[in-house]
N, C-alpha and C. Protein backbone atom coordinates (compact mmCIF):
# COMPACT_ATOMS: atom_id res chain seq x y z
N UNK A 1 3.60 9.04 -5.29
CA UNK A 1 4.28 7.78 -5.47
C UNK A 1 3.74 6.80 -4.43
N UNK A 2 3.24 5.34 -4.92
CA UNK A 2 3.40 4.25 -3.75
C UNK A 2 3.80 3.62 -3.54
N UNK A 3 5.08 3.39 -4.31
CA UNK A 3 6.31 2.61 -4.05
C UNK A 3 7.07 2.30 -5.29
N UNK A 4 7.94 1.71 -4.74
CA UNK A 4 9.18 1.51 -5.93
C UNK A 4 8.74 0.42 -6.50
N UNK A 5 9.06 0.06 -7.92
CA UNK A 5 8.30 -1.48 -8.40
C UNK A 5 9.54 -1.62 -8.90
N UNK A 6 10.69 -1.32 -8.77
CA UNK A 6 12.03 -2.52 -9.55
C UNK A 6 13.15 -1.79 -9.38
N UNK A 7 14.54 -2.06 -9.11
CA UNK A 7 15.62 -1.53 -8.87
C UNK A 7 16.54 -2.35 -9.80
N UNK A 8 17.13 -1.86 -10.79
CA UNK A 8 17.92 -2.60 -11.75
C UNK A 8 19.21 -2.07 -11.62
N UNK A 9 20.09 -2.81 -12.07
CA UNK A 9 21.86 -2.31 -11.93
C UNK A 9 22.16 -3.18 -12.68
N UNK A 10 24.11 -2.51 -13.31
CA UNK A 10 24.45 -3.44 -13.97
C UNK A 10 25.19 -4.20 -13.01
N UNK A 11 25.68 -5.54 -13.48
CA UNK A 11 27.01 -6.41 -12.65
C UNK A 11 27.43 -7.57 -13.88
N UNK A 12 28.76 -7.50 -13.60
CA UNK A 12 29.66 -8.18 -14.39
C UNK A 12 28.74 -9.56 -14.14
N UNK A 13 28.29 -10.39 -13.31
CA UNK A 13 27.95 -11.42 -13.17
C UNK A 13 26.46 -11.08 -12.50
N UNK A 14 25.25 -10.86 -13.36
CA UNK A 14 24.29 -10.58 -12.14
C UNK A 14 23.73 -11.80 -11.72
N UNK A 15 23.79 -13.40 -13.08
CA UNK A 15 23.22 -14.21 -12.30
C UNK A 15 23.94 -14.62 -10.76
N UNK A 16 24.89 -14.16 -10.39
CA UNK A 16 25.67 -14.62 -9.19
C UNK A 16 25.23 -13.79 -8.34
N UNK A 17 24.75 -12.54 -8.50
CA UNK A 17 24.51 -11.42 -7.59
C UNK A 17 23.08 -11.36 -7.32
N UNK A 18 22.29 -11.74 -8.31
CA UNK A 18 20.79 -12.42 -7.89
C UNK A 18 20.32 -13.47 -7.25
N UNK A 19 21.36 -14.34 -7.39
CA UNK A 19 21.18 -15.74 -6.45
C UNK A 19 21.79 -15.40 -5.24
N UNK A 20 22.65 -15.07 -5.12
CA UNK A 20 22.89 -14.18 -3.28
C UNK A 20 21.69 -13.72 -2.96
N UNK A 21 21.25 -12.50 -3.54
CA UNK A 21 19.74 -11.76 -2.92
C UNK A 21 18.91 -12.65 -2.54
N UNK A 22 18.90 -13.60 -3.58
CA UNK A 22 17.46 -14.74 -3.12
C UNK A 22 18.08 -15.67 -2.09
N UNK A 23 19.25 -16.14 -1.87
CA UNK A 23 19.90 -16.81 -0.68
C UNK A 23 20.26 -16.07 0.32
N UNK A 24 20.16 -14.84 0.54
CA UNK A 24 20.74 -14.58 1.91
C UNK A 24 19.64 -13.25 2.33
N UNK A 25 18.90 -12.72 1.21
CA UNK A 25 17.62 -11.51 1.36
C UNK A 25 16.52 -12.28 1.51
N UNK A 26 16.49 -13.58 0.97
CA UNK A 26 14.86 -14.06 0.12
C UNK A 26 14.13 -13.20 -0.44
N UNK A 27 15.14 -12.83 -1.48
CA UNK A 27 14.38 -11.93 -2.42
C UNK A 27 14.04 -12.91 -3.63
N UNK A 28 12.89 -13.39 -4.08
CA UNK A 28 12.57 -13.94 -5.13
C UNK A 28 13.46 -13.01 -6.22
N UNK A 29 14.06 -14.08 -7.24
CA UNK A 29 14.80 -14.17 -8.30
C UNK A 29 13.63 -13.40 -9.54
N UNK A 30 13.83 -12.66 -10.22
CA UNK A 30 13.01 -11.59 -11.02
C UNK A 30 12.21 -12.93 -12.12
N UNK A 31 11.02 -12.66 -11.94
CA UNK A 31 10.32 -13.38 -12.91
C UNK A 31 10.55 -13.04 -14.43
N UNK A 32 10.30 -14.34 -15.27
CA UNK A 32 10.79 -14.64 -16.71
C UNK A 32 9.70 -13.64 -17.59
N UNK A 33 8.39 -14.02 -16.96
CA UNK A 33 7.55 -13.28 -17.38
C UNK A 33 6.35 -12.63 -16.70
N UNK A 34 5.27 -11.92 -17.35
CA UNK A 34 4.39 -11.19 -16.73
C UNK A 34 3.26 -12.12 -16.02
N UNK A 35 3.53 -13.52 -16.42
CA UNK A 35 2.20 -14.21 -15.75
C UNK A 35 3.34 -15.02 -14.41
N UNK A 36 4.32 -14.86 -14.09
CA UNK A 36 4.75 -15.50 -12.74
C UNK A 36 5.12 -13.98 -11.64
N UNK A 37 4.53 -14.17 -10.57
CA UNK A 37 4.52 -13.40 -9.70
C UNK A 37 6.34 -12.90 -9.36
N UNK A 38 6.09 -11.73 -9.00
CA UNK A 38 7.83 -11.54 -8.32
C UNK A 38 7.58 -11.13 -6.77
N UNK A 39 8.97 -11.37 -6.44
CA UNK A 39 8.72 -10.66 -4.64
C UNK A 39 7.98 -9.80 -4.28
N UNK A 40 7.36 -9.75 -3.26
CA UNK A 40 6.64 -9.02 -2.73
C UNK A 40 6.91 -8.17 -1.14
N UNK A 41 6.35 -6.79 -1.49
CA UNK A 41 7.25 -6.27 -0.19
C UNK A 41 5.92 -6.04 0.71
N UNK A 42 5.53 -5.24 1.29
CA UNK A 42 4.40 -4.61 1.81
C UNK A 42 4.08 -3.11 1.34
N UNK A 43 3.36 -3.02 0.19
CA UNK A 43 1.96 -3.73 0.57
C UNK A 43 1.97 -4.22 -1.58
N UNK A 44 3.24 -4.15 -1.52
CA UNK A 44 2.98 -4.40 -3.48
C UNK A 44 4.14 -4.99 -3.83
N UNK A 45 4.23 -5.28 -4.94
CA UNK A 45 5.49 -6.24 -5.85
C UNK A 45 6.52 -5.41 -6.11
N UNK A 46 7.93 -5.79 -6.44
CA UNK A 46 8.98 -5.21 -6.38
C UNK A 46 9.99 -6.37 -7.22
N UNK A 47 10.80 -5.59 -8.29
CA UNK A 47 11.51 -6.40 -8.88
C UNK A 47 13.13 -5.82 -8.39
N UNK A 48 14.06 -6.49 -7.79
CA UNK A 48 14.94 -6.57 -7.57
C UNK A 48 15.77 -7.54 -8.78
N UNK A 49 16.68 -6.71 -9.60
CA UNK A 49 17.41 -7.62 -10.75
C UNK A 49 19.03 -6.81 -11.20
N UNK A 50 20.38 -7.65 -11.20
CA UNK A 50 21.31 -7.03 -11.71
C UNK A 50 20.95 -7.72 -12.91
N UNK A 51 21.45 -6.45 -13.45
CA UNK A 51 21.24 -6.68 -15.29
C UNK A 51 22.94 -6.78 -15.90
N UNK A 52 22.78 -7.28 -16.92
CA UNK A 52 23.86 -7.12 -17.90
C UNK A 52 25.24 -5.78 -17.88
N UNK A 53 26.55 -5.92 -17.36
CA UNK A 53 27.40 -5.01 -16.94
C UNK A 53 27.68 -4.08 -18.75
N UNK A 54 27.09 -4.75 -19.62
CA UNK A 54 26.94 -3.62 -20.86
C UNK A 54 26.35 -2.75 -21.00
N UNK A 55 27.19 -2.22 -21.67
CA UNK A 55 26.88 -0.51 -22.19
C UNK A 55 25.14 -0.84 -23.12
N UNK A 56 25.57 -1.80 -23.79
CA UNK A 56 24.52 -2.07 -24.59
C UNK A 56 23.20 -3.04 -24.26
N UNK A 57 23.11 -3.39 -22.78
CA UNK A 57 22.24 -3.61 -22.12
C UNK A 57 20.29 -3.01 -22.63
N UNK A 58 19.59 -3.10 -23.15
CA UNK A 58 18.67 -2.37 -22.92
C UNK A 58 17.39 -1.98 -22.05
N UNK A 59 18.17 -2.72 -20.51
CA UNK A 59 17.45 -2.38 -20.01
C UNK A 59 17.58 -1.21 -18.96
N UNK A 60 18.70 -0.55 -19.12
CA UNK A 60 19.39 0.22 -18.57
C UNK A 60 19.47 1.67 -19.47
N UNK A 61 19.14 2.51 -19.01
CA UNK A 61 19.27 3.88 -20.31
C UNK A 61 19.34 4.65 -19.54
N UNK A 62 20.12 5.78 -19.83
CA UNK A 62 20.74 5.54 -20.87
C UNK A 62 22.29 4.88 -20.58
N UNK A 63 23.26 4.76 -21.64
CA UNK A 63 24.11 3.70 -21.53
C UNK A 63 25.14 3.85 -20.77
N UNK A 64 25.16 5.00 -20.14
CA UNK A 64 26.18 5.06 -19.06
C UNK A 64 25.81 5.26 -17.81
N UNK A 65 24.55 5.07 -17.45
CA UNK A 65 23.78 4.37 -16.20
C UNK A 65 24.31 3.42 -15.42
N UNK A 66 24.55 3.73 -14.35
CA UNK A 66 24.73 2.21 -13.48
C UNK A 66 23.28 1.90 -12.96
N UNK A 67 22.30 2.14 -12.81
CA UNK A 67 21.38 1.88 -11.85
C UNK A 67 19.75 2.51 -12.63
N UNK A 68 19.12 2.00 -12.21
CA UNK A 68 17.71 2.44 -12.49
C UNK A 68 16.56 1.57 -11.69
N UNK A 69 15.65 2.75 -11.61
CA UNK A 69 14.59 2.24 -10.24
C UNK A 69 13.03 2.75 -11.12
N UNK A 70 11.99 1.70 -10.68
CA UNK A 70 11.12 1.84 -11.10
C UNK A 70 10.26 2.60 -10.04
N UNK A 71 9.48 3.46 -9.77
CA UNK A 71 8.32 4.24 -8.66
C UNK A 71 7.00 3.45 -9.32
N UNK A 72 6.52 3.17 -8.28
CA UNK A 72 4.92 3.14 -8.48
C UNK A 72 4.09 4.08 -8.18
N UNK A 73 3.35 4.49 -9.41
CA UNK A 73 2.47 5.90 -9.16
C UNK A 73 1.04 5.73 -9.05
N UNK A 74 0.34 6.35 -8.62
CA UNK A 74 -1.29 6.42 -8.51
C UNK A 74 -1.65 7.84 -9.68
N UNK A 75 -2.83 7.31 -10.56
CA UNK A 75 -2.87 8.53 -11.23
C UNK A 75 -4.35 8.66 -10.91
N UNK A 76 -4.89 10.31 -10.97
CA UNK A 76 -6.29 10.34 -10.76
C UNK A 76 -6.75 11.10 -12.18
């Protein structure tokens, strides 16, 4: 592994809980898409995002997940 590339959770309100991170972490706010950069930690990118407090969320799986984390891997 060389690091984590995204930590997702649900929250009743995540746009409120993402704009804290970026106001009081300066954690850049999770990019819209693949061509705008997201935060950066040392020595690689990292998406920090609360997602949708639904079951039916899909970015969360499975549906009774609170949390999910992305690893960054090296393959040879």
């Amino acid at each position: 592994m060389t690091g984590i590339g995204g930590v997702f959770f649900r929250a009743h309100n995540p746009d409120r809980i993402n704009r804290w991170y970026a106001t009081h972490l300066g954690v850049d706010l999770a990019p819209e898409s693949y061509d705008v950069s997201s935060w950066w930690q040392k020595p690689g990118p990292t998406v920090l995002a609360a997602m949708p407090a639904s079951a039916t969320a899909p970015s969360v799986r499975p549906p009774d997940a609170s949390l999910r984390e992305r690893r960054l891997v090296e393959t040879k």
